[in-house]
N, C-alpha and C. Protein backbone atom coordinates (compact mmCIF):
# COMPACT_ATOMS: atom_id res chain seq x y z
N UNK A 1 42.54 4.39 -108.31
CA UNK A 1 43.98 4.54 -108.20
C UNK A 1 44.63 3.16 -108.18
N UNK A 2 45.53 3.30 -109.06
CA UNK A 2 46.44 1.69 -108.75
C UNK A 2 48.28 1.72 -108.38
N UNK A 3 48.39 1.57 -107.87
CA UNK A 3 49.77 1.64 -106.93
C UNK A 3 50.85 0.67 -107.54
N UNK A 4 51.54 0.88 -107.98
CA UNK A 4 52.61 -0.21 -108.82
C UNK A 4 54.17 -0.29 -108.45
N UNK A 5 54.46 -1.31 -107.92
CA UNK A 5 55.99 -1.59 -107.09
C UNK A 5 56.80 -1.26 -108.83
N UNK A 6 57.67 -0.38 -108.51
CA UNK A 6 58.58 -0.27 -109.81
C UNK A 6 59.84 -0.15 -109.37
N UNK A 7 60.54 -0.90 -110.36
CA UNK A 7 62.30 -0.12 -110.22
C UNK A 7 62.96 0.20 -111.26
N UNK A 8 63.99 0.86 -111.22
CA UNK A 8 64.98 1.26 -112.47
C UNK A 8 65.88 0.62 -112.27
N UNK A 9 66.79 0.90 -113.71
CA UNK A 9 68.00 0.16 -114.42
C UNK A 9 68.97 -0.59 -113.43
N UNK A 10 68.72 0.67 -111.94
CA UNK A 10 70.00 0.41 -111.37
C UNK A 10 69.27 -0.04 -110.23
N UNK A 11 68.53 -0.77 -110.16
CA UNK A 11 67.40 -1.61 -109.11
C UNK A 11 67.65 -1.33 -108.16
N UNK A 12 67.05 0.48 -108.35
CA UNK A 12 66.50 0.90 -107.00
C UNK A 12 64.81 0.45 -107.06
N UNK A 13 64.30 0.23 -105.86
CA UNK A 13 62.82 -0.14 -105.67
C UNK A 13 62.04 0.78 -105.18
N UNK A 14 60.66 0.92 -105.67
CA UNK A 14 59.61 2.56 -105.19
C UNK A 14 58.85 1.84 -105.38
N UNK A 15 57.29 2.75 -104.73
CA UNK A 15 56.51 2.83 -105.69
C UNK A 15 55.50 3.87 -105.82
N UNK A 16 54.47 4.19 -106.61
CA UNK A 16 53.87 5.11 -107.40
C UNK A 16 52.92 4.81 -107.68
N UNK A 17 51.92 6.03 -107.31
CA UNK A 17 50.67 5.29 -107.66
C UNK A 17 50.00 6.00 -108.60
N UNK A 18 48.99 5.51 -109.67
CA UNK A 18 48.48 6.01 -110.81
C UNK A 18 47.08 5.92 -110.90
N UNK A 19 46.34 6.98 -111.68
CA UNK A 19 44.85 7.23 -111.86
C UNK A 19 44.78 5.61 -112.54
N UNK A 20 45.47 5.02 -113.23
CA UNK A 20 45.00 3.99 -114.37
C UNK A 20 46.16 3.39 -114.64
N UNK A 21 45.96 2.13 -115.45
CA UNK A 21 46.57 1.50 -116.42
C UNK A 21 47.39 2.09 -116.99
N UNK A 22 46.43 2.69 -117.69
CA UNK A 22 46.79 3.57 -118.83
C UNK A 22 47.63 4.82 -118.79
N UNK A 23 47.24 4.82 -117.60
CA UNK A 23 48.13 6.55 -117.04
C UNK A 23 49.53 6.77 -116.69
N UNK A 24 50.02 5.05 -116.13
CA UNK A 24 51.16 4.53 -116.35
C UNK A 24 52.02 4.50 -117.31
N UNK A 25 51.22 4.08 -118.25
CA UNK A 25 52.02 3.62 -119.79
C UNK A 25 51.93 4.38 -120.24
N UNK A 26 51.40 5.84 -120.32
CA UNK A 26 51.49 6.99 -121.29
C UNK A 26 52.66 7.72 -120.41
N UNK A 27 53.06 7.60 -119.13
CA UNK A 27 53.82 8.50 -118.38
C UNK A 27 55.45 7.75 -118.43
N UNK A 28 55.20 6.59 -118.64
CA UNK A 28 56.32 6.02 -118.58
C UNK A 28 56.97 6.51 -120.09
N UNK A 29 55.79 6.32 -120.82
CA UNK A 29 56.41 5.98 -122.25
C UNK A 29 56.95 7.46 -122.90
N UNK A 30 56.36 8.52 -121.96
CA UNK A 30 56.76 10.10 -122.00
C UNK A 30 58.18 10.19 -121.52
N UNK A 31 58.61 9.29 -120.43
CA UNK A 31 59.70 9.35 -119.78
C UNK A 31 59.69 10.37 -118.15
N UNK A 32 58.39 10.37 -117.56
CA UNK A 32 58.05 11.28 -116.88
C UNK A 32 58.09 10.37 -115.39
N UNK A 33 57.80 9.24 -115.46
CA UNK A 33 58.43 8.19 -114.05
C UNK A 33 59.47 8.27 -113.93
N UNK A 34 60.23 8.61 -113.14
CA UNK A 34 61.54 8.64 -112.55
C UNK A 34 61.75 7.48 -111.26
N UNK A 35 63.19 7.87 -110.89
CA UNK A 35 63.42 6.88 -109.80
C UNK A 35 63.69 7.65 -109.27
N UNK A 36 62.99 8.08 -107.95
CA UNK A 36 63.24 9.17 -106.67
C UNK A 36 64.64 8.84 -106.27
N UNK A 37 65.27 7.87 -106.00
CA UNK A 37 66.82 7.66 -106.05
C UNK A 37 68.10 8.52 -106.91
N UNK A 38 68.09 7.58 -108.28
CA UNK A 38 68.99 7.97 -109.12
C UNK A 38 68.58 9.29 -110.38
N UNK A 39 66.92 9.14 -110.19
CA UNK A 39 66.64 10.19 -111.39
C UNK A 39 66.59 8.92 -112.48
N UNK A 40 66.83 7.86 -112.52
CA UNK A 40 66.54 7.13 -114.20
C UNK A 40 65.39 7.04 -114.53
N UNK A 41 65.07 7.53 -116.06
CA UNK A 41 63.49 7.30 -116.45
C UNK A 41 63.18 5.77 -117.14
N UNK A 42 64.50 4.73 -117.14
CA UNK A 42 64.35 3.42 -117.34
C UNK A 42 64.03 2.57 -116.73
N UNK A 43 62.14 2.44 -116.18
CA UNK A 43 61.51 1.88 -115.02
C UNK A 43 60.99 1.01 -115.53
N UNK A 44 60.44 0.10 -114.67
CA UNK A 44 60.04 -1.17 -115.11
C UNK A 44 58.94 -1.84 -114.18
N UNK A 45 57.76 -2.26 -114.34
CA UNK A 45 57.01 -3.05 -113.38
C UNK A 45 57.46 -4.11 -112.91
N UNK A 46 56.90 -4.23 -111.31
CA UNK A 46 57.93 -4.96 -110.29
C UNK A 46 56.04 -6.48 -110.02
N UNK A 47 56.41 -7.25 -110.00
CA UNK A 47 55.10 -8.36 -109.55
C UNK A 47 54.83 -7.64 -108.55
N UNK A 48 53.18 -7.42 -108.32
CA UNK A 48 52.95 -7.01 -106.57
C UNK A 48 51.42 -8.09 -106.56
N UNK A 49 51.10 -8.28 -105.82
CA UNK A 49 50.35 -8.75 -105.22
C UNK A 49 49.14 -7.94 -104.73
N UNK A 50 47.61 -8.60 -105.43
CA UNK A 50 46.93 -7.47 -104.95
C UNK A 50 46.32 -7.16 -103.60
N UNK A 51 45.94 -5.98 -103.47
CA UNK A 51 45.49 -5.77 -101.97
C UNK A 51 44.05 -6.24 -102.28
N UNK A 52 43.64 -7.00 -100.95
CA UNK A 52 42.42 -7.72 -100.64
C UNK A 52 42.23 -7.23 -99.36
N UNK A 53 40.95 -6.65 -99.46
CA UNK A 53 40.33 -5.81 -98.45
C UNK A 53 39.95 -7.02 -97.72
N UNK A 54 40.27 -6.60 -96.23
CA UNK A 54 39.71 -7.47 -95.01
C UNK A 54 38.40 -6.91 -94.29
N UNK A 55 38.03 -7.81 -93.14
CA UNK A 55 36.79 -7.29 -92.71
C UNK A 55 37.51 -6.72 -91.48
N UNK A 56 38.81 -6.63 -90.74
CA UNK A 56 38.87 -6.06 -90.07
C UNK A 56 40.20 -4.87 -90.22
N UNK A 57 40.15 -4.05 -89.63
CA UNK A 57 40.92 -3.04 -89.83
C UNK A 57 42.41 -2.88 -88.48
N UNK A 58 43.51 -2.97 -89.44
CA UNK A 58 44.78 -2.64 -88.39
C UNK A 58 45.44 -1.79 -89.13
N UNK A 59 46.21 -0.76 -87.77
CA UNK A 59 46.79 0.03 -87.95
C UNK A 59 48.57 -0.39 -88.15
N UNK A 60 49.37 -0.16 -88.62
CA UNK A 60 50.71 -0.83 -88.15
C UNK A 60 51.10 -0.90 -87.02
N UNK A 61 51.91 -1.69 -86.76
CA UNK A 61 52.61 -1.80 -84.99
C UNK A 61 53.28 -0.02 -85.17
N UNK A 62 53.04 0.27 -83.35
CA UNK A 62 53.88 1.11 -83.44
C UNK A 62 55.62 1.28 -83.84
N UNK A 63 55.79 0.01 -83.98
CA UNK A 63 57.09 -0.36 -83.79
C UNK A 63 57.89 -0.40 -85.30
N UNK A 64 56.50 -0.71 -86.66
CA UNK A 64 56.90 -0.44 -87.83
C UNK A 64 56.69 0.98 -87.90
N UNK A 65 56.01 1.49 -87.18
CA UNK A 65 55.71 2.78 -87.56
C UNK A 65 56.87 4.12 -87.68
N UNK A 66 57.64 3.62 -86.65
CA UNK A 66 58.60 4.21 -86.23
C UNK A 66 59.38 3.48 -87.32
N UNK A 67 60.02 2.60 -87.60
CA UNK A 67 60.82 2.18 -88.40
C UNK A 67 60.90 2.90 -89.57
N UNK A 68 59.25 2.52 -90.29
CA UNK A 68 59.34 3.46 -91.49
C UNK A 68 59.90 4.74 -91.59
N UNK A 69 59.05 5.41 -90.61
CA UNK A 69 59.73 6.70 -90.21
C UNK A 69 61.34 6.76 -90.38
N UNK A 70 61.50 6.19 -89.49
CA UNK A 70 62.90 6.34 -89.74
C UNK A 70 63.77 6.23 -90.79
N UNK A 71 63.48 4.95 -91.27
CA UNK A 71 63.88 4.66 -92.88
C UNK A 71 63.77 5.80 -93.75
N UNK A 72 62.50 6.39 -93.98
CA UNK A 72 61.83 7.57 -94.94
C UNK A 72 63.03 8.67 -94.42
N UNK A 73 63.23 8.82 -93.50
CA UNK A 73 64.34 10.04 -92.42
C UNK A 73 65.96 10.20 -93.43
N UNK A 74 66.16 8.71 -93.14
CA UNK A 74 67.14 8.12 -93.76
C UNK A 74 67.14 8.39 -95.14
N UNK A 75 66.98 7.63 -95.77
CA UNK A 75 66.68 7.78 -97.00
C UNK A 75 66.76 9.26 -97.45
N UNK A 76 66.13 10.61 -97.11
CA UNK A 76 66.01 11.85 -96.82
C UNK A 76 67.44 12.57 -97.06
N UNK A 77 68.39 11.84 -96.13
CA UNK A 77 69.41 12.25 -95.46
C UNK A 77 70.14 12.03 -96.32
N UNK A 78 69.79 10.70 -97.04
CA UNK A 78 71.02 10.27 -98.12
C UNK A 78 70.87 10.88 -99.52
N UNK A 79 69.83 11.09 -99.89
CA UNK A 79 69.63 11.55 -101.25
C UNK A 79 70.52 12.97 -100.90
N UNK A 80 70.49 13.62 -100.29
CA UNK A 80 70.43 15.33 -99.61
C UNK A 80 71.74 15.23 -99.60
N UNK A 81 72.48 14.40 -99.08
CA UNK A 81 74.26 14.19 -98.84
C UNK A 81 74.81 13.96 -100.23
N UNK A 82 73.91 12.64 -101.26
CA UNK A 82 74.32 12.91 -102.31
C UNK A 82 74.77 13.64 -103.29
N UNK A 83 73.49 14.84 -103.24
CA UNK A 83 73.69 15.89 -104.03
C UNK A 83 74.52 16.91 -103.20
N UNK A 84 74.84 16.78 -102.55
CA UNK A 84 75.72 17.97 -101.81
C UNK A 84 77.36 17.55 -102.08
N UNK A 85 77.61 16.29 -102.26
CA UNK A 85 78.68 15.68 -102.17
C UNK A 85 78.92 15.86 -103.80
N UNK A 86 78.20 15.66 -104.55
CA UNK A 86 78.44 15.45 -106.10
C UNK A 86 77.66 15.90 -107.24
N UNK A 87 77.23 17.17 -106.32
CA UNK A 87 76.28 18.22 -107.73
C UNK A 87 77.07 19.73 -107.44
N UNK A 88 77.15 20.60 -108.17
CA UNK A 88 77.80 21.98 -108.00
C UNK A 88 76.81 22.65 -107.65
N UNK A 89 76.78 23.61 -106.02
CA UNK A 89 76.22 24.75 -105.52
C UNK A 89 76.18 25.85 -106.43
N UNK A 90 74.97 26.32 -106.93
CA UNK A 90 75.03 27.84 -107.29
C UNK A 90 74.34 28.53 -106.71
N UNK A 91 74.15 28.49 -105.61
CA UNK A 91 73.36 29.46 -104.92
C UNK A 91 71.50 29.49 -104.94
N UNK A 92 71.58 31.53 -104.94
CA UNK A 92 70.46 31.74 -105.55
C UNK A 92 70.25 32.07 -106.97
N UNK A 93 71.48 31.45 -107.84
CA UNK A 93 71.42 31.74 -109.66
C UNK A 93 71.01 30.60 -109.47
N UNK A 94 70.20 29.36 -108.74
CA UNK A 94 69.59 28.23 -109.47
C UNK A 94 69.02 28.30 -110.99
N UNK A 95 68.05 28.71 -111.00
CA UNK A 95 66.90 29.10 -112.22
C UNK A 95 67.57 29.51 -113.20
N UNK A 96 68.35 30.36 -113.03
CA UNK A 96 68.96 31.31 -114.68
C UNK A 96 70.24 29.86 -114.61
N UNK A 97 70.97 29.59 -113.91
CA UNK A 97 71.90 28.68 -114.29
C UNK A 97 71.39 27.39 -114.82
N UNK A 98 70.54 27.03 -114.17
CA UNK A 98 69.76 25.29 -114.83
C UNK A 98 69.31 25.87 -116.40
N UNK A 99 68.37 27.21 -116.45
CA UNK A 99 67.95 27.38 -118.01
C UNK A 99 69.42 27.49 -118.79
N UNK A 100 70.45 27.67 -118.72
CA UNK A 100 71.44 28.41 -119.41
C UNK A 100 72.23 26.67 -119.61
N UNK A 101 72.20 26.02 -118.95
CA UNK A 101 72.59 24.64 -118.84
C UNK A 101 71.62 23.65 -120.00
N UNK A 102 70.35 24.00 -119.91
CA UNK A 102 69.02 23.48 -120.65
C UNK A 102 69.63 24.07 -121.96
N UNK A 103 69.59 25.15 -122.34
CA UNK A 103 69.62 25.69 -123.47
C UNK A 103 71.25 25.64 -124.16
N UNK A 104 71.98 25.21 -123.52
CA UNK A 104 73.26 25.07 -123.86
C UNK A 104 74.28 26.12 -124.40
N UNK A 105 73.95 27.15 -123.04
CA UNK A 105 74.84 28.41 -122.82
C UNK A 105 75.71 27.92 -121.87
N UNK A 106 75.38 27.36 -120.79
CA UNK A 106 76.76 26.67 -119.91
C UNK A 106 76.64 25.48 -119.63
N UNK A 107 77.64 25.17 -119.28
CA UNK A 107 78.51 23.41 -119.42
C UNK A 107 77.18 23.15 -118.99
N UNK A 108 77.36 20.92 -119.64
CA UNK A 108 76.10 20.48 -118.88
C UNK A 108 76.70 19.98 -117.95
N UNK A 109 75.72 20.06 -116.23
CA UNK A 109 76.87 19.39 -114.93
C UNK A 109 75.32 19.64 -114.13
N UNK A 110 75.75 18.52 -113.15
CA UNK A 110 74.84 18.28 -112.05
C UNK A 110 74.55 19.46 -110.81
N UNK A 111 73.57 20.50 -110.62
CA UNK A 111 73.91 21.46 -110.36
C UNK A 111 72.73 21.47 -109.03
N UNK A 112 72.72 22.34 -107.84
CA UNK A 112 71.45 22.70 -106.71
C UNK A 112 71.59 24.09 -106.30
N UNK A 113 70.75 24.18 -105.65
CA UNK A 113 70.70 25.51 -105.25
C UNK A 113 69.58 25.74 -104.65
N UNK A 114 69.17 27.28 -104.27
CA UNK A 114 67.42 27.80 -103.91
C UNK A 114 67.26 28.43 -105.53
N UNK A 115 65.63 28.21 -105.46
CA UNK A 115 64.88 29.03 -106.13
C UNK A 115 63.69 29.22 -105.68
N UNK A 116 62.79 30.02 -105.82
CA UNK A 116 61.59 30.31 -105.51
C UNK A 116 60.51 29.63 -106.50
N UNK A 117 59.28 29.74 -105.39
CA UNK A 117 58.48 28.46 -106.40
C UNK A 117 58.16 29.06 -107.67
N UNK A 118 58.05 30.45 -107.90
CA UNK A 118 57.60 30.83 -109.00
C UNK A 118 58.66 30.71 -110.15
N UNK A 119 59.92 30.81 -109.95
CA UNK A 119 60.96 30.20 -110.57
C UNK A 119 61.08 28.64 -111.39
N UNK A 120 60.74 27.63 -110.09
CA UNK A 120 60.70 26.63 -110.34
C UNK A 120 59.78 26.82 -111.36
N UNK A 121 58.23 27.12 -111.03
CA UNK A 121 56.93 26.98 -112.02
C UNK A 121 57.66 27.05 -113.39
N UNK A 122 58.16 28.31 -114.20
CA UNK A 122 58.83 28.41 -114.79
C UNK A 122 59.36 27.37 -115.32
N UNK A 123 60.32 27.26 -114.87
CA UNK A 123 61.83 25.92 -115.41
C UNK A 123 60.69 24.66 -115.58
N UNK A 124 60.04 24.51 -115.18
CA UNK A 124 58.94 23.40 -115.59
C UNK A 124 58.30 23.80 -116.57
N UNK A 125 57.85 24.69 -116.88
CA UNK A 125 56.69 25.32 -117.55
C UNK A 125 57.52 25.01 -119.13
N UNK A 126 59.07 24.90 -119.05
CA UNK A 126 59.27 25.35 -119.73
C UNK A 126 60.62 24.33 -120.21
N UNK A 127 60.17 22.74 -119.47
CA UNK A 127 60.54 21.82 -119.91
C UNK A 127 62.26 21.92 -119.56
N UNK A 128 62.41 22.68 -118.68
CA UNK A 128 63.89 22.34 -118.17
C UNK A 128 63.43 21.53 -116.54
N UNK A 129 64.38 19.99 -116.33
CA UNK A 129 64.25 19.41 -115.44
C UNK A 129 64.54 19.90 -114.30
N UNK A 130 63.95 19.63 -113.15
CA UNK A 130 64.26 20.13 -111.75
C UNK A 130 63.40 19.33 -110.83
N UNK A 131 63.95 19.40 -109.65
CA UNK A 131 63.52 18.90 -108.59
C UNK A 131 63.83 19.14 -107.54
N UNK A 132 62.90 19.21 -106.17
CA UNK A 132 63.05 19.87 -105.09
C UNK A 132 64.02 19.03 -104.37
N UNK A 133 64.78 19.46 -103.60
CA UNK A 133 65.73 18.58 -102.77
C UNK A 133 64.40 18.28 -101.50
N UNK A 134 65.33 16.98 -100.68
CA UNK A 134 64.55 16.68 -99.73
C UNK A 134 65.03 17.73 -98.17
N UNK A 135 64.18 18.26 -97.78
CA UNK A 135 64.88 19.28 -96.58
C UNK A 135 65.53 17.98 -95.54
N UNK A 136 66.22 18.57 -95.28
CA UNK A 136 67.07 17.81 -93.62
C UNK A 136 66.20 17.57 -93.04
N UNK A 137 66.27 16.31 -92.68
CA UNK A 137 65.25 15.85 -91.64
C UNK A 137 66.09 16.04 -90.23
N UNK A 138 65.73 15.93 -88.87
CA UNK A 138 66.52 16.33 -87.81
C UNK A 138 67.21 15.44 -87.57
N UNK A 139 68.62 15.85 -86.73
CA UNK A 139 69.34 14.71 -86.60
C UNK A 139 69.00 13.68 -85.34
N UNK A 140 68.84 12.74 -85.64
CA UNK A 140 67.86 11.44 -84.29
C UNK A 140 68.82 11.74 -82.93
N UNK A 141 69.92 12.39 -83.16
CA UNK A 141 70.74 12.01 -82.08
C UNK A 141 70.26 13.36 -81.20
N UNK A 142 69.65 14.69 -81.98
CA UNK A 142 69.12 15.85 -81.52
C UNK A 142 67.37 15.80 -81.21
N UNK A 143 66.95 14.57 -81.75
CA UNK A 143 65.05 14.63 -81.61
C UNK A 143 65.08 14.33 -79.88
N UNK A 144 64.00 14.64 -79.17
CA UNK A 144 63.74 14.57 -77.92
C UNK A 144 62.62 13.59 -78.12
């Protein structure tokens, strides 16, 4: 497996990790890397530095640990607000509305909703884009 710092157009930063080299450059060049952020498939390799195995083993401070956490929480929260703020609700017509959008029976527009996984399977299966929203993470001011 090789792990590769990437970003898109609009330099957001991720990263992703791949069976290969090669597995990269055929996925990129498909247009199938995305930016968990914005959705752009215009990614790009970021310099990383390789990992060099040590002889001794650490865990992170608890103190990044929590951070990350939190960050990952965050991050969560914001993608989730995004699309709520600036994609159109259709309910439970997700599936028939995204295909009818794909196929260019109704307007094209940024759209969410529920569907069931067998639904989703589908809309994949069948080369219309989708993606799971991130669930609400709890609110920190409600965690005990």
């Amino acid at each position: 497996m090789i792990r590769y710092a990437l970003s898109c157009d609009h330099d957001h930063g991720f990263e992703a990790w791949f069976a290969s080299s090669n597995d990269y450059d055929d996925q990129a060049a498909r247009g199938l890397v995305e930016c968990p952020f914005c959705g752009s498939t215009a990614i790009r390799k970021q310099v990383l530095a390789p990992s060099v195995a040590g002889t001794k083993k650490t865990a992170p401070a608890p103190d990044t640990a929590k951070q990350m956490r939190e960050m990952m929480m965050q991050a969560a929260r914001e993608v989730r607000d995004h699309v709520e703020q600036n994609f159109d609700y259709v309910g439970d017509a997700f599936a028939r509305e995204a295909r009818d959008i794909h196929e260019g029976r109704s307007e094209k527009r940024e759209i969410y909703g529920e569907a069931t996984p067998a639904d989703v399977k589908k809309l994949k299966d069948d080369g219309v884009p989708c993606a799971a929203l991130p669930s609400l993470p709890p609110d920190p001011k409600k965690a005990n």
